[in-house]
N, C-alpha and C. Protein backbone atom coordinates (compact mmCIF):
# COMPACT_ATOMS: atom_id res chain seq x y z
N UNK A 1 3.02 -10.20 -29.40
CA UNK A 1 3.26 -9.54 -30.66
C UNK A 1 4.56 -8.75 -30.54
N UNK A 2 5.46 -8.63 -31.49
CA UNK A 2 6.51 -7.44 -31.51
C UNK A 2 6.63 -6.82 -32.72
N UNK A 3 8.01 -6.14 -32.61
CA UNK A 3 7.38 -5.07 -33.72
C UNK A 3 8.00 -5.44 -35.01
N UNK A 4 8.55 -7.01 -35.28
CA UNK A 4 8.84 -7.38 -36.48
C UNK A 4 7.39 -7.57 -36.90
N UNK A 5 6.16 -7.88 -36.16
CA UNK A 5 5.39 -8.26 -36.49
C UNK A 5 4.47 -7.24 -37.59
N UNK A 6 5.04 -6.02 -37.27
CA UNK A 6 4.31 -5.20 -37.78
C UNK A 6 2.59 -4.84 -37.94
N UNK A 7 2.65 -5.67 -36.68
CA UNK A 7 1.40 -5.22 -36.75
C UNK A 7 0.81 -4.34 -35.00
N UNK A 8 -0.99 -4.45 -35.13
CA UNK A 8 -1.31 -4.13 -34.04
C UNK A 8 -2.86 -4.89 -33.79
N UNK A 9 -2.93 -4.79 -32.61
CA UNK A 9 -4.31 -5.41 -31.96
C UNK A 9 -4.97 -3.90 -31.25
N UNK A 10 -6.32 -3.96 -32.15
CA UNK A 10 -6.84 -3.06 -31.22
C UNK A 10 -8.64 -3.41 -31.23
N UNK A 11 -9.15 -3.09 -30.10
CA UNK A 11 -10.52 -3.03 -29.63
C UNK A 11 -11.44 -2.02 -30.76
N UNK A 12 -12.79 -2.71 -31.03
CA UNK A 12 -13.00 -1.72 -32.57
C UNK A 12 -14.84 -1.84 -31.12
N UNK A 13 -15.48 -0.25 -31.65
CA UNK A 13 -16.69 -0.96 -31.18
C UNK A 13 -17.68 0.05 -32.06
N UNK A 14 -18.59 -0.32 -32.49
CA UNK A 14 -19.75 0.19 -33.36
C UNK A 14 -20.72 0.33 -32.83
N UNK A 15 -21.45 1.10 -32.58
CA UNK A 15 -22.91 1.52 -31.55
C UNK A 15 -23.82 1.68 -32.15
N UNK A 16 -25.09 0.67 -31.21
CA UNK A 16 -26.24 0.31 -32.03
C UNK A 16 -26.97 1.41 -33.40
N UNK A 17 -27.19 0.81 -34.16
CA UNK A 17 -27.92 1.18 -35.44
C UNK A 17 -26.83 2.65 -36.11
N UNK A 18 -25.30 1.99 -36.06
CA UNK A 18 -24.18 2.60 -36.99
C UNK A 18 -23.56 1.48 -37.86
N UNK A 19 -23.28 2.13 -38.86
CA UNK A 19 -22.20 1.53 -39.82
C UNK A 19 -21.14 2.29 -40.06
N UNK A 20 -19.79 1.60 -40.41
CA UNK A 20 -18.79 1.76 -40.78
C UNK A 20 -18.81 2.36 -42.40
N UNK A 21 -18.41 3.53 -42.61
CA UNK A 21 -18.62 4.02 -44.31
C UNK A 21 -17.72 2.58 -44.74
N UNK A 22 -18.10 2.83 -46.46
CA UNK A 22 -16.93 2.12 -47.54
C UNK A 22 -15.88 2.70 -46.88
N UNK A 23 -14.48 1.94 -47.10
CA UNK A 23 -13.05 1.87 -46.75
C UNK A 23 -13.10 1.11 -47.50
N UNK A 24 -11.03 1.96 -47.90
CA UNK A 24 -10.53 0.84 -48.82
C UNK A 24 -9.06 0.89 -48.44
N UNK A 25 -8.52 -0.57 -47.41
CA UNK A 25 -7.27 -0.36 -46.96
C UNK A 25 -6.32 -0.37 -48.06
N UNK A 26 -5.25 0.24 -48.70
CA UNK A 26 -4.50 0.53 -49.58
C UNK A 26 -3.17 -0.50 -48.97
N UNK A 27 -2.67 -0.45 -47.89
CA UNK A 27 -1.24 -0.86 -47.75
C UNK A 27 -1.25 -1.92 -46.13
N UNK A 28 -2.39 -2.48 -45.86
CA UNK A 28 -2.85 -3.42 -44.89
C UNK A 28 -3.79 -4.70 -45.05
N UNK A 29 -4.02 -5.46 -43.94
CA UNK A 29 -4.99 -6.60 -43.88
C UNK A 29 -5.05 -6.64 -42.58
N UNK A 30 -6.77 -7.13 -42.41
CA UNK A 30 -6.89 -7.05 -40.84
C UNK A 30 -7.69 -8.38 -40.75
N UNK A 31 -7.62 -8.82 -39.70
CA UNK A 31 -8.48 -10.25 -39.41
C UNK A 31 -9.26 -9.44 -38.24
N UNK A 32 -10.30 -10.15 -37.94
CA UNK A 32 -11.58 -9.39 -36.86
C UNK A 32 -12.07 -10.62 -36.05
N UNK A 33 -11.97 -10.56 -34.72
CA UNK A 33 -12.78 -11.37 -33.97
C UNK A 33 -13.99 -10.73 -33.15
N UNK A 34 -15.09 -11.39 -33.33
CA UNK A 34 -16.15 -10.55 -32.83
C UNK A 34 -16.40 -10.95 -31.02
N UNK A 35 -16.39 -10.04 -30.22
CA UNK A 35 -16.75 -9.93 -29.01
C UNK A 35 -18.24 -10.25 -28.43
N UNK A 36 -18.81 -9.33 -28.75
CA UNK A 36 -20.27 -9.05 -28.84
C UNK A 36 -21.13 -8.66 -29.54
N UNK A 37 -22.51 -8.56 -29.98
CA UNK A 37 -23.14 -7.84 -30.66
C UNK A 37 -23.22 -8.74 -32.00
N UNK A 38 -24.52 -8.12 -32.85
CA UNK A 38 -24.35 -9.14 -34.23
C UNK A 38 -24.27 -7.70 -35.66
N UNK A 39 -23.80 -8.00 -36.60
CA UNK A 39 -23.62 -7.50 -37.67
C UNK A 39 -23.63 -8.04 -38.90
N UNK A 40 -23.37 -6.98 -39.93
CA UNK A 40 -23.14 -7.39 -41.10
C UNK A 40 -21.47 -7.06 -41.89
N UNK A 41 -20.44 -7.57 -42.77
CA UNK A 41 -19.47 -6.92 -42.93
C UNK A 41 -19.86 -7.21 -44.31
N UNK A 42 -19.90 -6.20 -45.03
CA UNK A 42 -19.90 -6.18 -46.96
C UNK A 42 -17.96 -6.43 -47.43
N UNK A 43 -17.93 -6.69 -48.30
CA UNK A 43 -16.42 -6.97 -48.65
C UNK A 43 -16.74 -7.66 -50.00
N UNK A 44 -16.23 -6.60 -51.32
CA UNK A 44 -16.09 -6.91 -52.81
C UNK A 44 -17.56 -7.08 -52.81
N UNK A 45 -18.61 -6.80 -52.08
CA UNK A 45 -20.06 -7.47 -52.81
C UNK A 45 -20.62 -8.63 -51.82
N UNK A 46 -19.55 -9.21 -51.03
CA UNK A 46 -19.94 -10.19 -50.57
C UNK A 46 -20.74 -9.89 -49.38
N UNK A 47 -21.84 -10.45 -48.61
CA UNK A 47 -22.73 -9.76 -47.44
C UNK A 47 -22.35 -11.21 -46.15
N UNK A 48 -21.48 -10.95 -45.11
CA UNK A 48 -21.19 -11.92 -43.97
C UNK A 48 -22.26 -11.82 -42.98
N UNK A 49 -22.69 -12.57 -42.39
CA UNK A 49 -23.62 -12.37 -40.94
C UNK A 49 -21.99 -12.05 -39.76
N UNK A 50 -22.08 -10.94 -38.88
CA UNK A 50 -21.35 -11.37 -37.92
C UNK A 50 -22.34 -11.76 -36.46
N UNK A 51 -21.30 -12.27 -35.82
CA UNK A 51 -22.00 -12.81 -34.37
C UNK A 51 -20.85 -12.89 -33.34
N UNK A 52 -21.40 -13.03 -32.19
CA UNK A 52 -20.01 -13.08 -31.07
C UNK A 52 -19.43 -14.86 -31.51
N UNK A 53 -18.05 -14.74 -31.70
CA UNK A 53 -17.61 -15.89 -31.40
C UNK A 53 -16.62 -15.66 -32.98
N UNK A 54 -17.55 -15.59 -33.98
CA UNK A 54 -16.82 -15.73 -35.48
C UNK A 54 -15.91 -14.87 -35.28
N UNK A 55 -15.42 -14.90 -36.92
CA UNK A 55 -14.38 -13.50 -37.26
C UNK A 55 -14.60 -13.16 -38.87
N UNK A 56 -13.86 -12.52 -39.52
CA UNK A 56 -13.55 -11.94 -40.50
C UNK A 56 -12.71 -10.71 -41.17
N UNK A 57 -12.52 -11.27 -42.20
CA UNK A 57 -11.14 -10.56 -42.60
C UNK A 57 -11.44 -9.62 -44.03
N UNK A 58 -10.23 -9.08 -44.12
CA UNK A 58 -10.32 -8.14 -45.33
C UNK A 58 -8.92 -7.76 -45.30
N UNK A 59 -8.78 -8.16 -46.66
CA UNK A 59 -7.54 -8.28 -47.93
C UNK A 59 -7.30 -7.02 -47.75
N UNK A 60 -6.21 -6.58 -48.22
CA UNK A 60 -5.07 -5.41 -49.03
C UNK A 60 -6.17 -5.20 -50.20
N UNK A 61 -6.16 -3.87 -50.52
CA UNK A 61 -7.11 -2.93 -51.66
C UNK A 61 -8.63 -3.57 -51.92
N UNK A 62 -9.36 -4.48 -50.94
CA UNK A 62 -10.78 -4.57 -51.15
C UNK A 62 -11.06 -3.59 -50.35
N UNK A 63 -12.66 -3.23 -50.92
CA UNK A 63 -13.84 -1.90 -50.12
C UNK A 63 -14.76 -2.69 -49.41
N UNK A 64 -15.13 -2.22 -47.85
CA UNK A 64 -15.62 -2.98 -47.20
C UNK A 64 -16.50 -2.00 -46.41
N UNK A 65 -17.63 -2.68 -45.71
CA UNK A 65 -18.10 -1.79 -44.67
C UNK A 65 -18.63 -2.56 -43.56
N UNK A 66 -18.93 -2.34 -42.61
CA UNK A 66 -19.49 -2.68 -41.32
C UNK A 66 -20.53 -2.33 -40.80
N UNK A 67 -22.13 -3.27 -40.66
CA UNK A 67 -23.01 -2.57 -40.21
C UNK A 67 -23.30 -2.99 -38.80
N UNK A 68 -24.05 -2.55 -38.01
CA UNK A 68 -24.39 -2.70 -36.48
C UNK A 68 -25.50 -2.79 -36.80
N UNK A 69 -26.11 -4.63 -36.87
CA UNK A 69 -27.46 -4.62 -36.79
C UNK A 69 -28.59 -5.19 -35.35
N UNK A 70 -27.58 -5.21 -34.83
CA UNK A 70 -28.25 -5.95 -33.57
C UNK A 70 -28.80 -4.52 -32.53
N UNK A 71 -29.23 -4.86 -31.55
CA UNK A 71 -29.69 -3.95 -30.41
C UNK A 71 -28.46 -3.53 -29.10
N UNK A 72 -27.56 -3.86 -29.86
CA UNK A 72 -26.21 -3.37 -28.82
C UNK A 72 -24.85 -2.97 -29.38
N UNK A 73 -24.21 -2.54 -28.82
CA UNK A 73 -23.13 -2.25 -29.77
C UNK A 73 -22.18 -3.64 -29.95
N UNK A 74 -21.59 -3.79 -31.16
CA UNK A 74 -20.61 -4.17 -32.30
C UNK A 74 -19.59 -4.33 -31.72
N UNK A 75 -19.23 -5.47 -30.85
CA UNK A 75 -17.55 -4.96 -30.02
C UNK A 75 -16.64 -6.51 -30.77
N UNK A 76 -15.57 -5.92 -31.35
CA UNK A 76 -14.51 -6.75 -31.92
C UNK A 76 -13.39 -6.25 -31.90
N UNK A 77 -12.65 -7.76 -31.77
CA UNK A 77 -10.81 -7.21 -32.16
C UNK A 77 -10.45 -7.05 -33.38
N UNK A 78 -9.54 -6.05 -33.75
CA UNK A 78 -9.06 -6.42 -34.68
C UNK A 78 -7.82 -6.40 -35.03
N UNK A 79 -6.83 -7.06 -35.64
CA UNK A 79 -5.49 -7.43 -36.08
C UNK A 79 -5.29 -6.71 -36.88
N UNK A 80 -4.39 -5.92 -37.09
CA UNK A 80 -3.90 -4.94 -38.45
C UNK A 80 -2.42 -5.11 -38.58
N UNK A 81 -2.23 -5.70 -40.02
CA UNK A 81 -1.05 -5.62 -40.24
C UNK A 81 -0.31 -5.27 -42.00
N UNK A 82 0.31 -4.62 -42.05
CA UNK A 82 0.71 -4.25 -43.35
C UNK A 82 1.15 -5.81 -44.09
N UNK A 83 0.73 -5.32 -45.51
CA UNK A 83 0.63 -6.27 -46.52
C UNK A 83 1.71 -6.02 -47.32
């Protein structure tokens, strides 16, 4: 990565039986690869299963949240980069 890229990679981790409040990225987009652990990600209404292996993303100005539904913590990457 460099820094035309404008972006960043960072390690996200959620601990068992937490969620992520509503967020609403204003001036970004992030793509998510999941590590470990299983979840849920809400985005506009929509309800995703996560699991180790998938990913998922979220647009510039959608509200999203992240739940930790499994028995371990929530460990994913995630890509952030301005929109």
């Amino acid at each position: 990565m460099t820094s035309a890229d404008r972006g960043r990679l960072i390690t996200c981790r959620i601990h068992k039986g937490i969620s992520k409040v509503v967020q609403r990225h204003t001036a970004i987009e992030d793509v998510n690869y999941i590590i470990s652990g299983t979840g849920k990600a809400i985005c506009g209404g929509t309800v995703s299963d996560l699991t180790a292996g998938g990913y998922f993303t979220f647009q510039k100005d959608s509200d999203y949240s992240i739940i930790n539904t499994g028995d371990e913590d929530l460990v994913f990457l995630s890509y952030i980069r301005e929109a």
